[in-house]
Each structure stands twice: as structure tokens, then as C-alpha cells.
C-alpha atoms as a PDB file:
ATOM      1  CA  UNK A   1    -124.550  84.109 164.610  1.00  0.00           C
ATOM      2  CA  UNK A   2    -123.091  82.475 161.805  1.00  0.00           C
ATOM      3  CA  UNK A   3    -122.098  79.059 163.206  1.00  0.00           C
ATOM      4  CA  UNK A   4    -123.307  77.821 166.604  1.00  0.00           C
ATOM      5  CA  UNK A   5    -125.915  75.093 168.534  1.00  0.00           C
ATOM      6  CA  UNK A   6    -128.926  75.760 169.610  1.00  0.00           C
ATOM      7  CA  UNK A   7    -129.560  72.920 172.844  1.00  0.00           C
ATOM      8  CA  UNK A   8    -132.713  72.144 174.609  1.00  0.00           C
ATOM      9  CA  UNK A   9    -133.102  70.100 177.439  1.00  0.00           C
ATOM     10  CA  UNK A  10    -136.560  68.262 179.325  1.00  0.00           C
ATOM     11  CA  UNK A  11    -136.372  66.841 182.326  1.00  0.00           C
ATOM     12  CA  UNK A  12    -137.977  64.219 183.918  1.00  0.00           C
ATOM     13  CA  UNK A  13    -138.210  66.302 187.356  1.00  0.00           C
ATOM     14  CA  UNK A  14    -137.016  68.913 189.088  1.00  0.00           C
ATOM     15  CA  UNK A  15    -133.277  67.531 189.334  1.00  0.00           C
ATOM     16  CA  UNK A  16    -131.586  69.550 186.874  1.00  0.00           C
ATOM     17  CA  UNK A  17    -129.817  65.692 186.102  1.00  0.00           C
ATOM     18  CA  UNK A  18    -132.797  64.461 185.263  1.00  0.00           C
ATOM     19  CA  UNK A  19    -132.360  65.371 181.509  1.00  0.00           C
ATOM     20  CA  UNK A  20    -134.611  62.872 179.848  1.00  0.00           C
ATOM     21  CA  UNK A  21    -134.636  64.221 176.418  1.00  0.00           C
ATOM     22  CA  UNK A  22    -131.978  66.758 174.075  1.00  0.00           C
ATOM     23  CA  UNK A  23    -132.780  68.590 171.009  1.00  0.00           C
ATOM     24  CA  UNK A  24    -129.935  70.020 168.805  1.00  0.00           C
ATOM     25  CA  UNK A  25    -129.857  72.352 166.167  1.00  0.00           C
ATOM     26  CA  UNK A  26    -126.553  72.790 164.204  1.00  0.00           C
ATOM     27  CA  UNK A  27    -126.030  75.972 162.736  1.00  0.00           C
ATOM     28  CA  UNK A  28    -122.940  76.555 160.318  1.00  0.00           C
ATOM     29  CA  UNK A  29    -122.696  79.758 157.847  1.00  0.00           C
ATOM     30  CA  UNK A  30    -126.238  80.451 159.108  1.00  0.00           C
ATOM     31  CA  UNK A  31    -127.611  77.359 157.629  1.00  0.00           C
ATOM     32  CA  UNK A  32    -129.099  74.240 159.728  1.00  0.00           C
ATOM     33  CA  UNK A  33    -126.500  71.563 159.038  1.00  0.00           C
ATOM     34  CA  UNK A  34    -127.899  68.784 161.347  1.00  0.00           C
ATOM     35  CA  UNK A  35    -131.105  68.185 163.923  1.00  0.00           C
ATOM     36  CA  UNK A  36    -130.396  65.420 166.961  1.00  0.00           C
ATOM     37  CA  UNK A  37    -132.800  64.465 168.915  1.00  0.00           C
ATOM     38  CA  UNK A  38    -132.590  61.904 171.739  1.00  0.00           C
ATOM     39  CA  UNK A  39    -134.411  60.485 174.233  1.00  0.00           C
ATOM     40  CA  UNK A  40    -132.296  60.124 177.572  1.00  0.00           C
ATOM     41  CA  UNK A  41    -132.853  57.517 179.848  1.00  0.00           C
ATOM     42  CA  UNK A  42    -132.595  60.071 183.315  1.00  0.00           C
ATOM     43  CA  UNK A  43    -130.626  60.365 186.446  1.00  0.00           C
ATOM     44  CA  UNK A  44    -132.198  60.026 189.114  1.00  0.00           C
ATOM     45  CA  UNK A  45    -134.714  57.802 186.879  1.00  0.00           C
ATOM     46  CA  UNK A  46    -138.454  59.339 188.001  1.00  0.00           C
ATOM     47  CA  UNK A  47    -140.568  60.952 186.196  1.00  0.00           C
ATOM     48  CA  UNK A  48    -142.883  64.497 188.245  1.00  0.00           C
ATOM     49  CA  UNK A  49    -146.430  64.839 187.115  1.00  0.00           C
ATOM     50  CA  UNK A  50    -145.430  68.503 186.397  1.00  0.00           C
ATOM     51  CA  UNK A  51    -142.522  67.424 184.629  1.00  0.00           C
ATOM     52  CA  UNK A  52    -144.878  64.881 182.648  1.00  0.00           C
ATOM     53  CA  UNK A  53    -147.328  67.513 182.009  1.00  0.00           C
ATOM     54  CA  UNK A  54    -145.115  69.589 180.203  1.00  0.00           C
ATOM     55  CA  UNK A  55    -142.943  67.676 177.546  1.00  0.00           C
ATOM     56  CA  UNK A  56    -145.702  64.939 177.796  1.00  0.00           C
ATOM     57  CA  UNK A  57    -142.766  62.563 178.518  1.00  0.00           C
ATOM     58  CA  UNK A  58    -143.243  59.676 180.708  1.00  0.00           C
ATOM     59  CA  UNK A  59    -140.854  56.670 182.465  1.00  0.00           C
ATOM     60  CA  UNK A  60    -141.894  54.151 179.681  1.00  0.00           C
ATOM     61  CA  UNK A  61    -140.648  56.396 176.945  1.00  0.00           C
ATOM     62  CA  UNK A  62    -137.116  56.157 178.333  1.00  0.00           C
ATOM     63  CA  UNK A  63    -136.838  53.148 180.370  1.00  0.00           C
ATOM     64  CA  UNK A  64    -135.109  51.389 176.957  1.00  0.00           C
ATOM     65  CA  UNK A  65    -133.241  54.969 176.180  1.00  0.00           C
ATOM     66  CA  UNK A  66    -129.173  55.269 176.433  1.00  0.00           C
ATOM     67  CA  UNK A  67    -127.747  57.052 179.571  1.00  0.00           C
ATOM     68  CA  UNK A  68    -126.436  60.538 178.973  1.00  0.00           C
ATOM     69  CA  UNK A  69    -122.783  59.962 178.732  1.00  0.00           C
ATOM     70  CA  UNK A  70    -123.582  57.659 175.454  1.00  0.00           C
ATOM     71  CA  UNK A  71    -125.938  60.262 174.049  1.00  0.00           C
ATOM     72  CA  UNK A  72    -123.488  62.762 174.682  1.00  0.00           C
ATOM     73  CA  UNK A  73    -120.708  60.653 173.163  1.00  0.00           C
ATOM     74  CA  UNK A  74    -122.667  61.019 169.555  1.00  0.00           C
ATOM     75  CA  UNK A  75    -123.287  64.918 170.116  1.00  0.00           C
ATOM     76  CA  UNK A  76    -119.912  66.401 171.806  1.00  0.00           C
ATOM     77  CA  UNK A  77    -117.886  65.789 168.660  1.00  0.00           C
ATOM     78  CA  UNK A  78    -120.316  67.324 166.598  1.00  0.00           C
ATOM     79  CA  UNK A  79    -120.621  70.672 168.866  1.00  0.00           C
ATOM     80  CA  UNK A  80    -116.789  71.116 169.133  1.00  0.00           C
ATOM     81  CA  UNK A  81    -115.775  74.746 169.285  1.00  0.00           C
ATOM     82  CA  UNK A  82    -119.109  76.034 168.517  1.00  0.00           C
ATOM     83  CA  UNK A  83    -121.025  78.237 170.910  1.00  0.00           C
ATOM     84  CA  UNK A  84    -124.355  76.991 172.656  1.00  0.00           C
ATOM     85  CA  UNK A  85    -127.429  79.136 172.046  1.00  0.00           C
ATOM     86  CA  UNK A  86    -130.454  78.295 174.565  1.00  0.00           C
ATOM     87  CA  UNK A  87    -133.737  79.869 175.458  1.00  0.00           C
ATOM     88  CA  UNK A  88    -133.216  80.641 179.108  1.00  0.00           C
ATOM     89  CA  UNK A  89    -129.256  79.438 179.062  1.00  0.00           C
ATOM     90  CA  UNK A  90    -129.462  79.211 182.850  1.00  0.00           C
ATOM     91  CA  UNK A  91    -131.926  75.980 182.380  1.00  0.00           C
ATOM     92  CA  UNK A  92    -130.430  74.408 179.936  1.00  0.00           C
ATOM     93  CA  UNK A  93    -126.557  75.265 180.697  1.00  0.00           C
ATOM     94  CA  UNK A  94    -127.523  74.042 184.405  1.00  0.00           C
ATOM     95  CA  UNK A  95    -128.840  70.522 183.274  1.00  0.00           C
ATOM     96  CA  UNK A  96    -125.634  70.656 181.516  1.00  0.00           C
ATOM     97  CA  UNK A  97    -123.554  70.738 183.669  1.00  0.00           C
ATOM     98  CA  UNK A  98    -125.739  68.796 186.586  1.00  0.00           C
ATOM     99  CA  UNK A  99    -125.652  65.814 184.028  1.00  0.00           C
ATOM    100  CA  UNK A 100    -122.075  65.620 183.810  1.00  0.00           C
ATOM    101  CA  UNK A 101    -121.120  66.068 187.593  1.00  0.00           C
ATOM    102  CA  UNK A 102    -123.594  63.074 188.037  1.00  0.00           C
ATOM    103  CA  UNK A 103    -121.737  60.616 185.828  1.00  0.00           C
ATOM    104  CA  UNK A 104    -118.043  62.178 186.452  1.00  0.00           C
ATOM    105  CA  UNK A 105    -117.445  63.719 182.928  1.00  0.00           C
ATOM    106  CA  UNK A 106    -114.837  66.347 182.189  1.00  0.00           C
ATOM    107  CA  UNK A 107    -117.183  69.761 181.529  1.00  0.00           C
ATOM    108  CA  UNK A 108    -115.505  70.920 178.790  1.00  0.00           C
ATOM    109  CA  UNK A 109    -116.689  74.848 179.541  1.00  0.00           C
ATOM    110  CA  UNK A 110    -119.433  75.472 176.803  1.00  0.00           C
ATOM    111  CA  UNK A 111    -119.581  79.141 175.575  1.00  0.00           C
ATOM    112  CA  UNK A 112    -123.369  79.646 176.139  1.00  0.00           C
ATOM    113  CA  UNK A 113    -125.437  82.847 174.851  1.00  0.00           C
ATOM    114  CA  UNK A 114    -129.534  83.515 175.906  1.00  0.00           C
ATOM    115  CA  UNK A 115    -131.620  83.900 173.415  1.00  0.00           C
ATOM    116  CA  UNK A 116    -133.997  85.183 176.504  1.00  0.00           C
ATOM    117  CA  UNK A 117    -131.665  87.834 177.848  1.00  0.00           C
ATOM    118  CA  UNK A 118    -130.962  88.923 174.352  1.00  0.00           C
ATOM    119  CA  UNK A 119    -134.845  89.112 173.105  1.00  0.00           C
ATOM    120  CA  UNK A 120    -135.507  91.732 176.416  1.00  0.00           C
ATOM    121  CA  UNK A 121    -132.893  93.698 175.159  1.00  0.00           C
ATOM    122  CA  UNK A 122    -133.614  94.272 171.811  1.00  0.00           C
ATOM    123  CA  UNK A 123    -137.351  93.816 171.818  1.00  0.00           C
ATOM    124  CA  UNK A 124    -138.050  95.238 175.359  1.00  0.00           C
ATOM    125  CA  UNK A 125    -141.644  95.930 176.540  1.00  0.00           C
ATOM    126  CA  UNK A 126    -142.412  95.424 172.582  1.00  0.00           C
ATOM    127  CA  UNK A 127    -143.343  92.262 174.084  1.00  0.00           C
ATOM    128  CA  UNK A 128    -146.356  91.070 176.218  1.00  0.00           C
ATOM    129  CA  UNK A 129    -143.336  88.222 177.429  1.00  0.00           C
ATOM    130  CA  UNK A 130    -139.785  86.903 176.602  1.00  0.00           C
ATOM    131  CA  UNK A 131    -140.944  83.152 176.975  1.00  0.00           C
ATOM    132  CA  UNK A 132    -140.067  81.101 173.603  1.00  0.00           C
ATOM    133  CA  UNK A 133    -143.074  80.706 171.509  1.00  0.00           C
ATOM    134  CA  UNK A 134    -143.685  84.826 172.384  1.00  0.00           C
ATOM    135  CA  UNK A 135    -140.012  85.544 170.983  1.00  0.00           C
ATOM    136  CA  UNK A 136    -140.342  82.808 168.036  1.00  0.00           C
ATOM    137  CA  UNK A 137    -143.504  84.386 166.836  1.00  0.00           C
ATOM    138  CA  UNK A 138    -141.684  87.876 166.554  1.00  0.00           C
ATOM    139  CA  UNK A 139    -138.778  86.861 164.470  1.00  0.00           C
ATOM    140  CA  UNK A 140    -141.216  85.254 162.672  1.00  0.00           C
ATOM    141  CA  UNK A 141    -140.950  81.343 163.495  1.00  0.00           C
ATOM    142  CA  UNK A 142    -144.083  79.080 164.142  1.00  0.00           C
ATOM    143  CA  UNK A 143    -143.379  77.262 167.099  1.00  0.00           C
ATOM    144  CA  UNK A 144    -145.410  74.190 166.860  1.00  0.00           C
ATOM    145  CA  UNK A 145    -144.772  71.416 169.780  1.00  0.00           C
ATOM    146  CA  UNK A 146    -143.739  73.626 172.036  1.00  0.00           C
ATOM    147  CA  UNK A 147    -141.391  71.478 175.017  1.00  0.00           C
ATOM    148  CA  UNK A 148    -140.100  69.133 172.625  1.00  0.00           C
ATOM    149  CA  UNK A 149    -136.733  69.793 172.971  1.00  0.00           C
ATOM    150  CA  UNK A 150    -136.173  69.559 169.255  1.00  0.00           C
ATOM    151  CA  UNK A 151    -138.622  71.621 168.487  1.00  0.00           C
ATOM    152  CA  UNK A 152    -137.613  74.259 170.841  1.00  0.00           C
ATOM    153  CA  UNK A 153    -133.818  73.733 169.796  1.00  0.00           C
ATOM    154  CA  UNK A 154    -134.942  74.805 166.313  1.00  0.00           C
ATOM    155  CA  UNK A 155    -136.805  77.754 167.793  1.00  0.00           C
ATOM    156  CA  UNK A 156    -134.540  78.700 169.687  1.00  0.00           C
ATOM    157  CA  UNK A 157    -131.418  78.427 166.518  1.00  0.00           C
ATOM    158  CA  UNK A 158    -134.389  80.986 164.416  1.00  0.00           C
ATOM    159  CA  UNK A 159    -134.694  83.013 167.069  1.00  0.00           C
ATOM    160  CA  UNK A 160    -130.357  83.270 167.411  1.00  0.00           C
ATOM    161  CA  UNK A 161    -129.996  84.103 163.925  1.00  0.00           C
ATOM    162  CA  UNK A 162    -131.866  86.892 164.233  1.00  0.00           C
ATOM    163  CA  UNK A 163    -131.419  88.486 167.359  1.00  0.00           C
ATOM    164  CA  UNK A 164    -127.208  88.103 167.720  1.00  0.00           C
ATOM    165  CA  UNK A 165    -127.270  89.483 164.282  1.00  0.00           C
ATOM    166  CA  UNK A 166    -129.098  92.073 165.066  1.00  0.00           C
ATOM    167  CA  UNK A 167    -126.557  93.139 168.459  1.00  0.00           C
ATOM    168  CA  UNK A 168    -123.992  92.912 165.957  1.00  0.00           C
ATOM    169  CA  UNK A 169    -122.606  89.711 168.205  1.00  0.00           C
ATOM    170  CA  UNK A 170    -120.815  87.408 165.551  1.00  0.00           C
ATOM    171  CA  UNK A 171    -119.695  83.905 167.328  1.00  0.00           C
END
């Protein structure tokens, strides 16, 4: 892929709302043109230990963060007719669109594409597991801070350049 966005999403529990932070990872003629990352102050506004214990992120680190709709404000116009690439699309495309039924936004019906689905079908049982750190160490990425969303947004935008080119998918 040639010119896309590679998205990541944490939440702050298992509310697919709850988005608390966004990494993005702008891609254009196969170069990174821009990083964002954000911290989101989440909906519904609580913070799971397992949640915590992942992404490390807890309810003091976005108690003083923006809402999504004025994060999203700052990122929509800059992701305008590209394509979304996410590790696991499902998650991220979910928390998506969970975020923007919660505050009443027009979904605007984001193309997205798995970098997941695609790594099992071009690397197959070559791999011990399709989970992102597995896949960015194959296509030779070093994915260090793994569940920060930037850091897995620019995993995950590695990771797209070389498998879609691979399947011969240009977006």
C-alpha cells in the first residue's frame, strides 16, 4: 500500500468506547508523512486493572485529556479518503465505530484492511503466531513499547507496506 493509515486504539476497559488513547501513522507514496498520538479522555470514564495492565494507562493520565470528538476533529481531515490499516481491524474498527455512536457522530464508513488476516495468509504456519510484535519481527520491524498505540500504529503501517504489497493489493 502506497498511501493509507495505520490506527491503533487502547482502551481504558472493556467498552469498546472506552478509547483512551490513538496512535496514527500516515502513509503517502509509501513514506510516513505524519505520527499523531493522543491521549483520549474515555467514555464511559474508568479505567480495568486488565486494561491498566496492558497499555500501562491509568485515569490520571487522561482525566485533563480532550474527549474523542475533539481529538477526532484534528485527525479526520488528515485521514480523508485514505484506507485504515489495523492489526486485528475488528478491535480497532469496533472502537471506531463504538466511539462515534457514543457521542452521535456521522461514521463516515472507513475502508479498513487487517494486517492480521493478511499476515496468516501469506506467512501461514511460518509463524509460531499472527499477534503484532510476532508479524513485526518477520517483516523485519523492532517493535519496542508494544500497546502504545503509537507504537503499534507504526508497526502495524511496516507491517502494511509489506504484506499488501506483497498480495499485490494497491489502495
Amino acid at each position: 500500500m502506497k498511501n493509507f493509515a495505520a490506527i491503533d486504539f487502547e482502551t481504558a476497559n472493556y467498552n469498546p468506547s472506552s478509547v483512551c488513547s490513538v496512535g496514527v501513522v500516515i502513509v503517502r507514496g509509501g513514506q510516513v508523512a505524519e505520527k499523531i498520538y493522543r491521549l483520549i479522555r474515555p467514555e464511559p470514564e474508568w479505567y480495568s486493572y486488565w486494561n491498566t495492565r496492558v497499555h500501562g494507562l491509568i485515569a490520571e493520565d487522561t482525566q485533563s485529556a480532550p474527549v474523542f470528538p475533539h481529538v477526532w476533529a484534528e485527525i479526520a481531515p488528515k485521514i480523508v479518503g485514505l484506507p485504515l490499516a489495523a492489526h486485528n481491524s475488528p478491535f480497532d474498527e469496533g472502537c471506531l465505530r463504538a466511539v462515534h455512536r457514543v457521542y452521535q457522530m456521522d461514521y463516515p464508513d472507513y475502508a479498513f484492511h487487517c494486517t492480521c488476516r493478511a499476515s496468516r495468509r501469506i506467512f501461514g504456519k511460518e509463524l509460531p503466531n499472527h499477534q503484532l510484535q510476532t508479524v513485526a519481527a518477520r517483516c523485519g520491524y523492532d517493535l519496542k513499547n508494544h500497546h502504545h498505540a503509537l507504537a503499534d500504529a507504526e508497526a502495524c503501517a511496516w507491517i502494511a507496506m509489506k504484506v499488501f504489497g506483497k498480495e499485490g493489493t494497491d489502495v
